[in-house]
Protein backbone atom coordinates (compact mmCIF):
# COMPACT_ATOMS: atom_id res chain seq x y z
CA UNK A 1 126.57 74.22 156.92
CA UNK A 2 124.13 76.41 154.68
CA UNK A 3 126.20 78.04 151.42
CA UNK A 4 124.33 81.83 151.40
CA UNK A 5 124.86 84.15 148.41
CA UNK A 6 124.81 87.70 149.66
CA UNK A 7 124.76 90.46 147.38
CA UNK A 8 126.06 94.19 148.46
CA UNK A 9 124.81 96.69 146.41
CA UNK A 10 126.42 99.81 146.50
CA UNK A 11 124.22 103.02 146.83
CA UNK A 12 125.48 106.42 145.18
CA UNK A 13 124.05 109.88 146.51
CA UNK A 14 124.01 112.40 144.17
CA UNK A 15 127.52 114.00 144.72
CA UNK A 16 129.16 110.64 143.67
CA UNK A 17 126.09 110.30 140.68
CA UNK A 18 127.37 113.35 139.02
CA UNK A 19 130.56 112.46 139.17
CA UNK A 20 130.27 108.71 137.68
CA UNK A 21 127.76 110.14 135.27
CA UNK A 22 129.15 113.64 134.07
CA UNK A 23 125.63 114.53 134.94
CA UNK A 24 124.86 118.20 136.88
CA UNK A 25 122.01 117.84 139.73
CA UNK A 26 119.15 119.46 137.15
CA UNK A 27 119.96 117.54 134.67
CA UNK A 28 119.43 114.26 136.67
CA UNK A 29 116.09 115.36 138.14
CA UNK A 30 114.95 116.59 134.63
CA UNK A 31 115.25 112.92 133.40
CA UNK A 32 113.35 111.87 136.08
CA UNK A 33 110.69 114.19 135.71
CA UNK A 34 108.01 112.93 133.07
CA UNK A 35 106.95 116.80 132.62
CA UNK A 36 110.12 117.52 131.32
CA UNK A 37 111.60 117.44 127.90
CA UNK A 38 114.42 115.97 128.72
CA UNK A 39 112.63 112.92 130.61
CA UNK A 40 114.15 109.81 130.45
CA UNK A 41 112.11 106.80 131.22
CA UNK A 42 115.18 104.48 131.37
CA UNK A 43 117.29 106.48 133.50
CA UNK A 44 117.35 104.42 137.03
CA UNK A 45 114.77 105.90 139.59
CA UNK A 46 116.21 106.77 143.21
CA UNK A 47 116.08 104.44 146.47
CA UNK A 48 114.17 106.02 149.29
CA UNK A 49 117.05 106.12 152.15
CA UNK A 50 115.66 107.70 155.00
CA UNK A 51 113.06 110.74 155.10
CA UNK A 52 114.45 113.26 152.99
CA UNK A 53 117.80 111.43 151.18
CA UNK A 54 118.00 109.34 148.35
CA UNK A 55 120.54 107.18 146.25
CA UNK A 56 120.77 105.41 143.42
CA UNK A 57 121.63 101.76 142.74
CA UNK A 58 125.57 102.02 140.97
CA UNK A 59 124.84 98.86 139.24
CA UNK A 60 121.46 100.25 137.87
CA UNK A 61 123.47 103.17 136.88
CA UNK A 62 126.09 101.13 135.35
CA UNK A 63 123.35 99.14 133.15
CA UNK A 64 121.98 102.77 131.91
CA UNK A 65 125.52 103.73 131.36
CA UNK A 66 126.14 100.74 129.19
CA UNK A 67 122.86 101.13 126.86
CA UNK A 68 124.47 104.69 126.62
CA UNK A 69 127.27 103.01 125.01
CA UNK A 70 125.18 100.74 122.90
CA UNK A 71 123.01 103.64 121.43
CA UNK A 72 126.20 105.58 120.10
């Protein structure tokens, strides 16, 4: 008998993002968007999840959240 490690990974949409991150909807797309002054190259990038919805990692979110912590 084979031992397997499976990982879940748990997928937020953007309803549950704002709410783990205190976040509004702009203010997550303006760190994604390099244009933008408020750009934030190490905030986690989505996960294509079907043609037109997205979600985000939670334990990539977690990580950001953490070096969050770290820089204050």
């Amino acid at each position: 008998m084979e031992n397997t490690l499976q990982t879940y990974h748990n997928v937020l949409r953007l309803k549950k993002l704002k709410i783990k991150t205190g976040l509004s909807g702009a203010s997550i797309y303006n760190k994604l968007n390099p244009k933008c002054k408020y750009f934030d190259a190490s905030f986690p990038r989505p996960i294509k999840l079907g043609s037109s919805a997205v979600g985000w990692l939670e334990s990539e979110i977690d990580a950001w959240l953490g070096s969050r912590r770290e820089l204050s």
